[in-house]
PDB file of N, CA and C in Angstrom:
ATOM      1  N   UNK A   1     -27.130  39.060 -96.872  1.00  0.00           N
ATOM      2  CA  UNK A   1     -27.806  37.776 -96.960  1.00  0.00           C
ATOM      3  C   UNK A   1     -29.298  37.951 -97.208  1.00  0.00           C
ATOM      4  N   UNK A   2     -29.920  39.012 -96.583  1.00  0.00           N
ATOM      5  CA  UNK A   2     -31.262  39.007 -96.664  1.00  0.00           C
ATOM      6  C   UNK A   2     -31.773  39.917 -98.089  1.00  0.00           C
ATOM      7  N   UNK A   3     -30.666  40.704 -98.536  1.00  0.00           N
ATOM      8  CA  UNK A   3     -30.860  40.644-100.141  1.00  0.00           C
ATOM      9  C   UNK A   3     -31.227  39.390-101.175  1.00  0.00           C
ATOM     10  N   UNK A   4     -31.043  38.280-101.183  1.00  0.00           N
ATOM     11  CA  UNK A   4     -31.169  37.075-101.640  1.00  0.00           C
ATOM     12  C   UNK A   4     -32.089  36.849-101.168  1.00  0.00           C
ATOM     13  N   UNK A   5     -32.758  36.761 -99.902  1.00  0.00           N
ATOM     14  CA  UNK A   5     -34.179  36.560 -99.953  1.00  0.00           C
ATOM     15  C   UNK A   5     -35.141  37.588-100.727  1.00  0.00           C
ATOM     16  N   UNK A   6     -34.656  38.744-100.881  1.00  0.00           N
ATOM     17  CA  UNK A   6     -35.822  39.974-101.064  1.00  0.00           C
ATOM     18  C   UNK A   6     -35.595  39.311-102.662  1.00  0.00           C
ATOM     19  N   UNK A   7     -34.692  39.602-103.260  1.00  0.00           N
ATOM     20  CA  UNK A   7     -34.507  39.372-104.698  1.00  0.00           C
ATOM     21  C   UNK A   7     -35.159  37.775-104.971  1.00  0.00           C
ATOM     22  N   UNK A   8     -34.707  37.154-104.332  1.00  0.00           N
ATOM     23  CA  UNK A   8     -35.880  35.344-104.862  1.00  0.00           C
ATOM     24  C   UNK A   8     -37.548  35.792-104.682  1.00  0.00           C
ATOM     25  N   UNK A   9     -38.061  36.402-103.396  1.00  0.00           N
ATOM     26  CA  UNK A   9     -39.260  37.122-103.534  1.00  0.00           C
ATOM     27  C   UNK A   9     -39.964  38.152-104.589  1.00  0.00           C
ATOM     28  N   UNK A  10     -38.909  39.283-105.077  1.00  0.00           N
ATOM     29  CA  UNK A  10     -39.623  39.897-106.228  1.00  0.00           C
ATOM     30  C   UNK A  10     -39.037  38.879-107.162  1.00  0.00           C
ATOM     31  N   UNK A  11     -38.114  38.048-107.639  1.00  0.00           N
ATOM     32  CA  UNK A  11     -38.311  37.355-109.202  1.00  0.00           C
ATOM     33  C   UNK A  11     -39.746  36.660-108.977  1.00  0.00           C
ATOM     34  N   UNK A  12     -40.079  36.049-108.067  1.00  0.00           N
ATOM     35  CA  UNK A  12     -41.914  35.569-107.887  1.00  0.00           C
ATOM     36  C   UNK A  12     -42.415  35.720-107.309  1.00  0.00           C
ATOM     37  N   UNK A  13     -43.058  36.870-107.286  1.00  0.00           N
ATOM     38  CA  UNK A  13     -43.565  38.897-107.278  1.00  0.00           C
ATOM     39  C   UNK A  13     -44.353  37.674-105.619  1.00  0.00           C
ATOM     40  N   UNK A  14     -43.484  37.144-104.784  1.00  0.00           N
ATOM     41  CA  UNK A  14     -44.439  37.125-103.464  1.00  0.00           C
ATOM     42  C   UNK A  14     -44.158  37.908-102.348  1.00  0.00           C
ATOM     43  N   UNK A  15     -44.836  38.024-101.445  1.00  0.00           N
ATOM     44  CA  UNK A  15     -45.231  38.879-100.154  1.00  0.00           C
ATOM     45  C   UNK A  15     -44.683  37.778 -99.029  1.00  0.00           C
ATOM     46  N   UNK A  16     -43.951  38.540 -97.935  1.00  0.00           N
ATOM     47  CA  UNK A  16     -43.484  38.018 -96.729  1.00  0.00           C
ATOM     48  C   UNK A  16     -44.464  37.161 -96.212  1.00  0.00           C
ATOM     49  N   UNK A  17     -45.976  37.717 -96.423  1.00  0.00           N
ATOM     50  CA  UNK A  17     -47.131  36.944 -96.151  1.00  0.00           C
ATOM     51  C   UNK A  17     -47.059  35.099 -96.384  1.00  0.00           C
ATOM     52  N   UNK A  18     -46.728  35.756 -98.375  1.00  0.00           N
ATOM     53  CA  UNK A  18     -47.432  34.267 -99.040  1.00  0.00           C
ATOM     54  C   UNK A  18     -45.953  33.079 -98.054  1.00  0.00           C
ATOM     55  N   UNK A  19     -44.903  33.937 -98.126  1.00  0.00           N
ATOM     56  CA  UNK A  19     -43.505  32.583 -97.930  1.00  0.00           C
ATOM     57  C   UNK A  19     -44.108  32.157 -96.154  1.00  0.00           C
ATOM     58  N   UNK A  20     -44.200  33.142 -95.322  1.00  0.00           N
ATOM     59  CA  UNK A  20     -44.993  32.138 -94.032  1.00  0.00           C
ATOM     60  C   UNK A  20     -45.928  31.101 -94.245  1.00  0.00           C
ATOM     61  N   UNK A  21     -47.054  31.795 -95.112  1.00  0.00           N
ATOM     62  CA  UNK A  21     -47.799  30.234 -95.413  1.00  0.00           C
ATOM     63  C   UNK A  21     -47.546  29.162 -95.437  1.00  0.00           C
ATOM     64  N   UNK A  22     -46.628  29.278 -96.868  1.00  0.00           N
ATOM     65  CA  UNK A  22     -45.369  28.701 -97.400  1.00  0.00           C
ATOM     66  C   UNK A  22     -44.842  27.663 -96.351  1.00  0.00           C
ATOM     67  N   UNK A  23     -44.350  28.098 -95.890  1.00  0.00           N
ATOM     68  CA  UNK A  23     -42.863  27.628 -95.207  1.00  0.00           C
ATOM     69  C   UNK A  23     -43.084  27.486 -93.461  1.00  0.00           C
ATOM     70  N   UNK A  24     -43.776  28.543 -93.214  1.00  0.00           N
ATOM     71  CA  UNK A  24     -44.167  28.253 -91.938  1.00  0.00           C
ATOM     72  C   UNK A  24     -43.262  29.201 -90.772  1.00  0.00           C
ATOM     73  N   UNK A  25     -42.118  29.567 -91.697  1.00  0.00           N
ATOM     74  CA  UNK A  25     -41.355  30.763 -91.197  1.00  0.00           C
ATOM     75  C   UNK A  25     -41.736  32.333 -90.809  1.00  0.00           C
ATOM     76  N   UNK A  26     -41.860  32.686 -89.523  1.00  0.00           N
ATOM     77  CA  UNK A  26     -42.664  33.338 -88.727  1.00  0.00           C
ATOM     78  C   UNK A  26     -42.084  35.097 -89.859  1.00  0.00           C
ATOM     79  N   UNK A  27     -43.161  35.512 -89.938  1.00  0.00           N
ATOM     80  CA  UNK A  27     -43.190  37.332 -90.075  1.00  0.00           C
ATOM     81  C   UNK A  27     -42.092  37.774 -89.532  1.00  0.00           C
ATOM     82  N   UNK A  28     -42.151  37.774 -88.150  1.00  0.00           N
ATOM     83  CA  UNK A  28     -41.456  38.448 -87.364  1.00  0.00           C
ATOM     84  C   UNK A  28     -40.006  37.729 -87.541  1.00  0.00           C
ATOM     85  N   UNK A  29     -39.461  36.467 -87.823  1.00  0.00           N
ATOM     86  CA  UNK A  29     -37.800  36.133 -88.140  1.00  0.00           C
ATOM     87  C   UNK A  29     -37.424  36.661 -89.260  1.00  0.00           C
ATOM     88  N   UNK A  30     -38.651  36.578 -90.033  1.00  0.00           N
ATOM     89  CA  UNK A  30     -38.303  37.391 -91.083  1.00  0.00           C
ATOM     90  C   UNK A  30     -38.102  39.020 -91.000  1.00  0.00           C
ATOM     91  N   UNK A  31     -38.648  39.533 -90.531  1.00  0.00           N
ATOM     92  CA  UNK A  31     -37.859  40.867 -90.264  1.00  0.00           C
ATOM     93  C   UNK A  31     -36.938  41.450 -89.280  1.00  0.00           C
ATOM     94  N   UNK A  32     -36.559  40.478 -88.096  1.00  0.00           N
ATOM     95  CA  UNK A  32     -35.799  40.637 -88.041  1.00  0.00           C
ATOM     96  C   UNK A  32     -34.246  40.384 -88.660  1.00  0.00           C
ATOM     97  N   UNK A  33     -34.375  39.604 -89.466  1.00  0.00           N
ATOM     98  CA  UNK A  33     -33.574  39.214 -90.574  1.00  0.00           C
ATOM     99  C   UNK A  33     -33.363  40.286 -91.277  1.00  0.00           C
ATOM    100  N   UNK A  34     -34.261  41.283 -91.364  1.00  0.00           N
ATOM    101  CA  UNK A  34     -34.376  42.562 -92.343  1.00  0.00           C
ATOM    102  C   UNK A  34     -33.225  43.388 -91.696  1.00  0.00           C
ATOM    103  N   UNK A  35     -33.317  43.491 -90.495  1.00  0.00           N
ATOM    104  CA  UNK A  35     -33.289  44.575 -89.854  1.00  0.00           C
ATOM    105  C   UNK A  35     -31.854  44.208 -89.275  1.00  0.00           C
ATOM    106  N   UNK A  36     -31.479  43.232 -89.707  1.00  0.00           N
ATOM    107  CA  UNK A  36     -29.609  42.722 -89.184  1.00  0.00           C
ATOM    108  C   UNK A  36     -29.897  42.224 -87.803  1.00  0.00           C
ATOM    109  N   UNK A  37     -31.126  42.311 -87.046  1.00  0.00           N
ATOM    110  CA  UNK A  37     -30.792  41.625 -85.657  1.00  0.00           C
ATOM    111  C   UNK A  37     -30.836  39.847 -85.669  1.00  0.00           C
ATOM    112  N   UNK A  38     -30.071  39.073 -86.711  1.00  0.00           N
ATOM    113  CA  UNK A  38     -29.860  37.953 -86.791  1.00  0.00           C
ATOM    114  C   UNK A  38     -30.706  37.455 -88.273  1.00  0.00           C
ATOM    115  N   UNK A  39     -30.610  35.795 -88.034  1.00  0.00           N
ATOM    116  CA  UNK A  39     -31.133  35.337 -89.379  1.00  0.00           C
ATOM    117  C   UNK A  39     -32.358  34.174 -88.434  1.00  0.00           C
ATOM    118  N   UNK A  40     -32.679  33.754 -89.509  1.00  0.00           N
ATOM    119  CA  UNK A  40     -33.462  32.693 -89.300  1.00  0.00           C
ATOM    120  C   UNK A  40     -32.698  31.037 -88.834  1.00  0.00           C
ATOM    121  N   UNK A  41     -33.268  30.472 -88.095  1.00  0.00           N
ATOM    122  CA  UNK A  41     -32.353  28.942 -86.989  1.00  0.00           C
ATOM    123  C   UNK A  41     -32.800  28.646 -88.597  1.00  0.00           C
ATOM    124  N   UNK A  42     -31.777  26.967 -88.334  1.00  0.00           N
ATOM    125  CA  UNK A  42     -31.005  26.273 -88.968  1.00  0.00           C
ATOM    126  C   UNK A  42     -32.388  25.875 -89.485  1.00  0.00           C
ATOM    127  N   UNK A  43     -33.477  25.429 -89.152  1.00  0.00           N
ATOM    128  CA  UNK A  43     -34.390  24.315 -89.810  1.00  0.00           C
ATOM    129  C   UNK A  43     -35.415  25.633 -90.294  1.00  0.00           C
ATOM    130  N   UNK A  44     -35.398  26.947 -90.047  1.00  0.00           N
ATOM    131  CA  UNK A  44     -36.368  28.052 -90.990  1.00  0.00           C
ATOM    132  C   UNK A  44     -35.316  28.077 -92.330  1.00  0.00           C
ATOM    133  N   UNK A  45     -33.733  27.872 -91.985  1.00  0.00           N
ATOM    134  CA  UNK A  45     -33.378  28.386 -92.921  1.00  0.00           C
ATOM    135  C   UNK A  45     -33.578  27.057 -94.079  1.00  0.00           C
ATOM    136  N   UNK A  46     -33.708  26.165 -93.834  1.00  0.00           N
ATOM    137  CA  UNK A  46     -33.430  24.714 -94.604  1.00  0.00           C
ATOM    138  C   UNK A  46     -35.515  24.684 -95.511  1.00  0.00           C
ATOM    139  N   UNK A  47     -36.521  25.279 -94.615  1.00  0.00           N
ATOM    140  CA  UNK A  47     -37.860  25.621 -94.553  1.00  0.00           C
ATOM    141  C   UNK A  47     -37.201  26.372 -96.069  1.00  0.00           C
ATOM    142  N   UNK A  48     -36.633  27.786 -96.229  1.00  0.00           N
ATOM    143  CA  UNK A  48     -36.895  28.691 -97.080  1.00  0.00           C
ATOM    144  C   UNK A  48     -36.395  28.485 -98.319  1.00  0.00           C
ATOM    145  N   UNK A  49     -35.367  27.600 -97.875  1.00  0.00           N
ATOM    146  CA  UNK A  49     -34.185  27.435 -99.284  1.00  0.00           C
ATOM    147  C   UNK A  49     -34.941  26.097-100.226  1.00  0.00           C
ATOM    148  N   UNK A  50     -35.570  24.904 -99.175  1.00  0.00           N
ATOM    149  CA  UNK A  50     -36.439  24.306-100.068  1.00  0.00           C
ATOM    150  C   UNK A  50     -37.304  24.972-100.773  1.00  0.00           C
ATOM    151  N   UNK A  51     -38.203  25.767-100.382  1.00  0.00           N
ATOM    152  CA  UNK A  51     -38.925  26.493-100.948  1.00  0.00           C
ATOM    153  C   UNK A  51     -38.773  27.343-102.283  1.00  0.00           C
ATOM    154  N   UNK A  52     -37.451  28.060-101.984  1.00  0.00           N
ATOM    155  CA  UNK A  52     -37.246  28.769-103.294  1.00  0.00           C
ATOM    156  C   UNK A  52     -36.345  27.394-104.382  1.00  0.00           C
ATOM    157  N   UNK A  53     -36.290  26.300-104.233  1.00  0.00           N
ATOM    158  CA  UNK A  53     -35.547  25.632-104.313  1.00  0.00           C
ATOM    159  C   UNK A  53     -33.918  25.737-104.931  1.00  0.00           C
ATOM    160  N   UNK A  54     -33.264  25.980-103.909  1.00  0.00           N
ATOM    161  CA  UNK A  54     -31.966  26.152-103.887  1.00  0.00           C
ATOM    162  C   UNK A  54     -30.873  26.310-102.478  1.00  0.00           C
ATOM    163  N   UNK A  55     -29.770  25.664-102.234  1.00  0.00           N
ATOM    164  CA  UNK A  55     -29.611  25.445-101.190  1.00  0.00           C
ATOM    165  C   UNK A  55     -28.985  26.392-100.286  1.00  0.00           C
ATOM    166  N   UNK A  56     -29.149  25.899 -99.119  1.00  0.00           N
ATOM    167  CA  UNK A  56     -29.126  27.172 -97.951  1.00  0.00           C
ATOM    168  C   UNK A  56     -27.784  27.920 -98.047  1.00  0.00           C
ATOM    169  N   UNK A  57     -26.770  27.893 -98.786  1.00  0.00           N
ATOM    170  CA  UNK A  57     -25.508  28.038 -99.138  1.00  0.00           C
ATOM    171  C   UNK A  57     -26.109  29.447 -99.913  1.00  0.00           C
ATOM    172  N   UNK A  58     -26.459  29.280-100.879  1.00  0.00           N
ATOM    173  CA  UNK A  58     -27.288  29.812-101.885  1.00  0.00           C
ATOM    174  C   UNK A  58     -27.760  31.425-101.457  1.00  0.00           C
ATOM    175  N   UNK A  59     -28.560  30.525-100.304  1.00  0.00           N
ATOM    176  CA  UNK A  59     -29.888  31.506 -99.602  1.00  0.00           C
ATOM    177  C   UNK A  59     -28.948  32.663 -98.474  1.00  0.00           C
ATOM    178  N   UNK A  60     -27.854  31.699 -97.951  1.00  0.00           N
ATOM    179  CA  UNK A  60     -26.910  32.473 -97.228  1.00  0.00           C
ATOM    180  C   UNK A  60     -26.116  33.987 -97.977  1.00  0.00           C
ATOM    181  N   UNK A  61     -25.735  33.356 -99.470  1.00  0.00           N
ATOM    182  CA  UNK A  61     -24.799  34.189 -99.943  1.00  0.00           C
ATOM    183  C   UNK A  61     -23.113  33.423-100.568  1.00  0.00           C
ATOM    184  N   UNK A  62     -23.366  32.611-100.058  1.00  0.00           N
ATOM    185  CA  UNK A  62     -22.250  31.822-100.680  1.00  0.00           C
ATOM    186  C   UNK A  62     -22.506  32.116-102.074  1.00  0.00           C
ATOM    187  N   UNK A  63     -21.170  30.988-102.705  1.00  0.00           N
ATOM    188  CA  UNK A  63     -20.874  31.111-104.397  1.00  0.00           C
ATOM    189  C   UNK A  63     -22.181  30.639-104.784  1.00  0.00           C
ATOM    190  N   UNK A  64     -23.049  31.026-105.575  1.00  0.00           N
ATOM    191  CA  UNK A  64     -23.803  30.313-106.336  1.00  0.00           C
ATOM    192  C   UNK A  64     -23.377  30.080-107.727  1.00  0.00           C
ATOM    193  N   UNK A  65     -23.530  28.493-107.950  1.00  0.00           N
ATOM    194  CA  UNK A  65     -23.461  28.419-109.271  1.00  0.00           C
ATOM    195  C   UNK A  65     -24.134  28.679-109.889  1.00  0.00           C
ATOM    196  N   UNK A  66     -23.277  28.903-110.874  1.00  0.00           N
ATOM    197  CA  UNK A  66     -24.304  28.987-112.246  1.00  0.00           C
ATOM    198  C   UNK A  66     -25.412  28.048-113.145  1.00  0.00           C
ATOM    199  N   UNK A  67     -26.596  28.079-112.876  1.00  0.00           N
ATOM    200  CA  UNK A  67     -27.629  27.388-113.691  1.00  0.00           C
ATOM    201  C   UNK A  67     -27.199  26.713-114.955  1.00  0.00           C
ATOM    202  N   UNK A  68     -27.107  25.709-115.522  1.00  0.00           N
ATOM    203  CA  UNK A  68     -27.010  25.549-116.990  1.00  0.00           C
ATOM    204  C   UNK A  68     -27.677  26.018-117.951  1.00  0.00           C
ATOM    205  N   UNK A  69     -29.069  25.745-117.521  1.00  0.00           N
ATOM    206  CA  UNK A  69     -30.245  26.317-118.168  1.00  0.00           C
ATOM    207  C   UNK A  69     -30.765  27.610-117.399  1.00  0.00           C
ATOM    208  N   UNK A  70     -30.686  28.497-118.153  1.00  0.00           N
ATOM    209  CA  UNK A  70     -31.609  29.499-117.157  1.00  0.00           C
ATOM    210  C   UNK A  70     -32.829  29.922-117.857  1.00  0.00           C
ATOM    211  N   UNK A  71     -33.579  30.654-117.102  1.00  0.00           N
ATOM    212  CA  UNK A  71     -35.144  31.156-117.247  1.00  0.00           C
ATOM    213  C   UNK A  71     -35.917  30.674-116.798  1.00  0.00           C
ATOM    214  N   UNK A  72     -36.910  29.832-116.516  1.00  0.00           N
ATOM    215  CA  UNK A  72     -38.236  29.764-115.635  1.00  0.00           C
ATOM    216  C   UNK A  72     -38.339  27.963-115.298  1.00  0.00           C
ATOM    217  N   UNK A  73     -37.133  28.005-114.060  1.00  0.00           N
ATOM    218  CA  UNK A  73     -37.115  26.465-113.776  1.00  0.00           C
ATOM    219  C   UNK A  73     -37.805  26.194-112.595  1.00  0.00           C
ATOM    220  N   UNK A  74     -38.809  24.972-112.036  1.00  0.00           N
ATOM    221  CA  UNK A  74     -39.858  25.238-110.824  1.00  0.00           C
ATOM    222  C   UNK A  74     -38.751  23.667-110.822  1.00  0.00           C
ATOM    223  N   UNK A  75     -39.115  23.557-109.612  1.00  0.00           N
ATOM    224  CA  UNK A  75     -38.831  22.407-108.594  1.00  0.00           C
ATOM    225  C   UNK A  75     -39.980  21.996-108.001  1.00  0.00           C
ATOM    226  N   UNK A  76     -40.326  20.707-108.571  1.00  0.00           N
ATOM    227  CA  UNK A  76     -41.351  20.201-107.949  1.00  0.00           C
ATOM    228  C   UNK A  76     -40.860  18.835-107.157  1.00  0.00           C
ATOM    229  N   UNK A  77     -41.568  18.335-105.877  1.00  0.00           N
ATOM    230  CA  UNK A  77     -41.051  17.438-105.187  1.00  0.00           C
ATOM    231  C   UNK A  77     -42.279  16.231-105.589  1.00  0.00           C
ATOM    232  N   UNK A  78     -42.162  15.115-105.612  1.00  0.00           N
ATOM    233  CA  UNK A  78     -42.752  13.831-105.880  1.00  0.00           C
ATOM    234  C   UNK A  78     -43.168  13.292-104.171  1.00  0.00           C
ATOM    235  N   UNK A  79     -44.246  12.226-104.419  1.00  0.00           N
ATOM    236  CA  UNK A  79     -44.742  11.656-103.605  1.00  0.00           C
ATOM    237  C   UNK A  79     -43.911  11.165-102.565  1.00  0.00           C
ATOM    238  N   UNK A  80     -42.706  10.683-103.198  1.00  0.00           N
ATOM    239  CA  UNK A  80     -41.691   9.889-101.976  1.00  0.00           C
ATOM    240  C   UNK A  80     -40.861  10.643-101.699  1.00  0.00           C
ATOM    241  N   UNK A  81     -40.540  12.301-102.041  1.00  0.00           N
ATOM    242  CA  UNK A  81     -40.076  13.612-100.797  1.00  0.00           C
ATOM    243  C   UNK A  81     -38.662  13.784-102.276  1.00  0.00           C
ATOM    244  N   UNK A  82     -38.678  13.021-103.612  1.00  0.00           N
ATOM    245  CA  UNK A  82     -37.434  13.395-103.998  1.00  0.00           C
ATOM    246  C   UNK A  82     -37.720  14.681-105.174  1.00  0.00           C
ATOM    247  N   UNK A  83     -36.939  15.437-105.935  1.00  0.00           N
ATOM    248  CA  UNK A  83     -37.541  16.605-106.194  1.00  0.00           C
ATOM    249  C   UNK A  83     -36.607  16.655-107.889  1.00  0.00           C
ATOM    250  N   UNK A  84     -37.922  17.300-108.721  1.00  0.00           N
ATOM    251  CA  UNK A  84     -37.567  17.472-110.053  1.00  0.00           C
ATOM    252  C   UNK A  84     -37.183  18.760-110.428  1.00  0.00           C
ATOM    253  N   UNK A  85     -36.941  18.622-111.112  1.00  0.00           N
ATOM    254  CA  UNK A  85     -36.658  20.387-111.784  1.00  0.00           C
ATOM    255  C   UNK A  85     -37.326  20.734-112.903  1.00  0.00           C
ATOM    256  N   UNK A  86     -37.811  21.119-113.504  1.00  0.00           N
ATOM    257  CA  UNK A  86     -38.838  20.951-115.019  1.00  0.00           C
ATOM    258  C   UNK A  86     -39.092  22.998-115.294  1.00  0.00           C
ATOM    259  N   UNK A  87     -38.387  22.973-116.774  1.00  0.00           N
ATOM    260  CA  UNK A  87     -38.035  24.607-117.318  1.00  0.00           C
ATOM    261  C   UNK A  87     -39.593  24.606-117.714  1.00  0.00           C
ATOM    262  N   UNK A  88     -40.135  25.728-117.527  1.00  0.00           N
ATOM    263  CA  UNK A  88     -41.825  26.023-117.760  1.00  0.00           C
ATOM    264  C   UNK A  88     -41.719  27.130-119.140  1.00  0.00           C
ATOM    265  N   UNK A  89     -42.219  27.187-120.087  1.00  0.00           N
ATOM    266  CA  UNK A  89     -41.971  28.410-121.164  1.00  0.00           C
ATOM    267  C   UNK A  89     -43.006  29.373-120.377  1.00  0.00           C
ATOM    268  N   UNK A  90     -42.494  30.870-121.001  1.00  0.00           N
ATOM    269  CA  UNK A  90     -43.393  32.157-120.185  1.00  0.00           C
ATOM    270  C   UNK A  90     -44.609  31.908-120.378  1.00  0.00           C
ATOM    271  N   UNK A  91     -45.483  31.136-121.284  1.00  0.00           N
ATOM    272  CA  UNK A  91     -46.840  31.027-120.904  1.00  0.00           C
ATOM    273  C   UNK A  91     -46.856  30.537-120.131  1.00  0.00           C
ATOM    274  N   UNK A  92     -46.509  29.160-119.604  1.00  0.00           N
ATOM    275  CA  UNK A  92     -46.626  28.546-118.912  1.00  0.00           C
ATOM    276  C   UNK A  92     -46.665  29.227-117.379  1.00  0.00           C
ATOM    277  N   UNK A  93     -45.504  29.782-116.931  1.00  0.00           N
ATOM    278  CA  UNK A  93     -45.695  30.032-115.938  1.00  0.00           C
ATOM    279  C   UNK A  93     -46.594  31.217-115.833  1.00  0.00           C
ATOM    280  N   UNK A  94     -46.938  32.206-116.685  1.00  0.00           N
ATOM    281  CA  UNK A  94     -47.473  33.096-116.354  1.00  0.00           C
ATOM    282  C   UNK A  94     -49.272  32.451-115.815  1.00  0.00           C
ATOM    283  N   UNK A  95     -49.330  31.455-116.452  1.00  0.00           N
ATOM    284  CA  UNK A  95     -50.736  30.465-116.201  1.00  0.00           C
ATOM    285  C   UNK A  95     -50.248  29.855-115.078  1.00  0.00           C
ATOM    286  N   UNK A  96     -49.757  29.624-114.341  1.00  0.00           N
ATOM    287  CA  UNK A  96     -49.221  29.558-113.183  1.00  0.00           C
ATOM    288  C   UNK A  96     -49.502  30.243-112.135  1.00  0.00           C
ATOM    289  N   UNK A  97     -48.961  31.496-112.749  1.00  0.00           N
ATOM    290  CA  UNK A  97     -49.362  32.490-111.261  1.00  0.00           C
ATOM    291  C   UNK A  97     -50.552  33.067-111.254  1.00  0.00           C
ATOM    292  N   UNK A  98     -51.124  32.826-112.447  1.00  0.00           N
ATOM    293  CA  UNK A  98     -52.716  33.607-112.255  1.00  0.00           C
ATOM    294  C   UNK A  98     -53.421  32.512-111.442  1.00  0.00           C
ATOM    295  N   UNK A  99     -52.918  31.106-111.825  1.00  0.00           N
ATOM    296  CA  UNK A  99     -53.888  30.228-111.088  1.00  0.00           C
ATOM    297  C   UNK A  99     -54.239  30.207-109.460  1.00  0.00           C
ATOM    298  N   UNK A 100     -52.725  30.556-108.920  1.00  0.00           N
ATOM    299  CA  UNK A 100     -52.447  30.824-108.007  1.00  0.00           C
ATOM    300  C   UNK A 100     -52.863  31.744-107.566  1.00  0.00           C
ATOM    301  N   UNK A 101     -52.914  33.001-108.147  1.00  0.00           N
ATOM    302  CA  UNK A 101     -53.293  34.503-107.635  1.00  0.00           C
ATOM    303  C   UNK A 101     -55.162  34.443-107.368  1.00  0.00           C
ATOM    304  N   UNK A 102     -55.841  33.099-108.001  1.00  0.00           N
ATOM    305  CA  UNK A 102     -57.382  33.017-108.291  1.00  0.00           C
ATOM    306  C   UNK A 102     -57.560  32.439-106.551  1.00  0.00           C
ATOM    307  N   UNK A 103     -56.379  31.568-106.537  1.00  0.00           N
ATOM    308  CA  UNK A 103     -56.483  30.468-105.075  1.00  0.00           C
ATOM    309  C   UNK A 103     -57.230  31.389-103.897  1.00  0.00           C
ATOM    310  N   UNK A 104     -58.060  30.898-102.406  1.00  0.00           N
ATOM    311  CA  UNK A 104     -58.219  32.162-101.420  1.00  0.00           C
ATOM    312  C   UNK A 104     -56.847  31.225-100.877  1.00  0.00           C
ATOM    313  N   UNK A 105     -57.013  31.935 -99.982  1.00  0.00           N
ATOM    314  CA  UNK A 105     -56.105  31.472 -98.627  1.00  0.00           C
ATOM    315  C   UNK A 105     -56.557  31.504 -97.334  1.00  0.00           C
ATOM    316  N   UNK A 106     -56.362  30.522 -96.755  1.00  0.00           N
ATOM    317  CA  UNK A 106     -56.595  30.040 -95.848  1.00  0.00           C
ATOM    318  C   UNK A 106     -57.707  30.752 -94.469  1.00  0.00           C
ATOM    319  N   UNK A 107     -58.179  32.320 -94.974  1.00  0.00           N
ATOM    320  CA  UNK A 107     -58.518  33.165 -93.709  1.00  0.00           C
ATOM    321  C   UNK A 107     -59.767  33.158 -95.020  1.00  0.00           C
ATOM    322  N   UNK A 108     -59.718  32.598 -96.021  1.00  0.00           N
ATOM    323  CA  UNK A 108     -61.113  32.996 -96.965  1.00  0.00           C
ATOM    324  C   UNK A 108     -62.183  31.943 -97.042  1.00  0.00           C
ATOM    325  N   UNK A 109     -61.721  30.501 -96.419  1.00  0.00           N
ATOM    326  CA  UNK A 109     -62.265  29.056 -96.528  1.00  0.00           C
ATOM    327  C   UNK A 109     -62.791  29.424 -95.415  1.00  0.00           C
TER     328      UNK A 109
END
């Protein structure tokens, strides 16, 4: 199960760091998750799977379906909590993550 997290992390090259920010899901559940002494409770796991957007089924190891479209789809959520899907071409996202990579975080403000 915790292969599917490592693999959603390197396809978007992030650090255990950036997904706590993220998500709010502690370092430490996360490795113990690594380490087989359990997974993350029901509402970290519901925290991570929004995040990578895909559902906790998904994130578990269940069947995943198959994408229709594949290659570089972001999930973005709207003002009133409901959530889009929108395919980005490789410039696009690659302007994406630099923008992101420019951002500080939170220990730099």
């Amino acid at each position: 199960m915790y292969e599917i997290f490592e693999r959603l992390m390197r396809e978007r090259s992030l650090t255990h760091y950036a997904v706590w920010k993220a998500t709010g899901v502690s370092q430490s559940s996360l490795s113990d998750w690594k380490r087989g002494k359990g997974t993350p409770g029901a509402a970290s796991l519901l925290k991570l799977a929004d995040f990578f957007g895909i559902t906790v089924d998904e994130l578990m190891g269940r069947e995943i379906p198959a994408r229709k479209e594949g290659g570089n789809i972001v999930r973005l959520r709207g003002r009133d909590g409901s959530y889009v899907e929108r395919r980005l071409s490789d410039d696009q996202l690659r302007a994406i993550r630099f923008i992101i990579s420019q951002m500080p975080d939170d220990t730099d403000i």
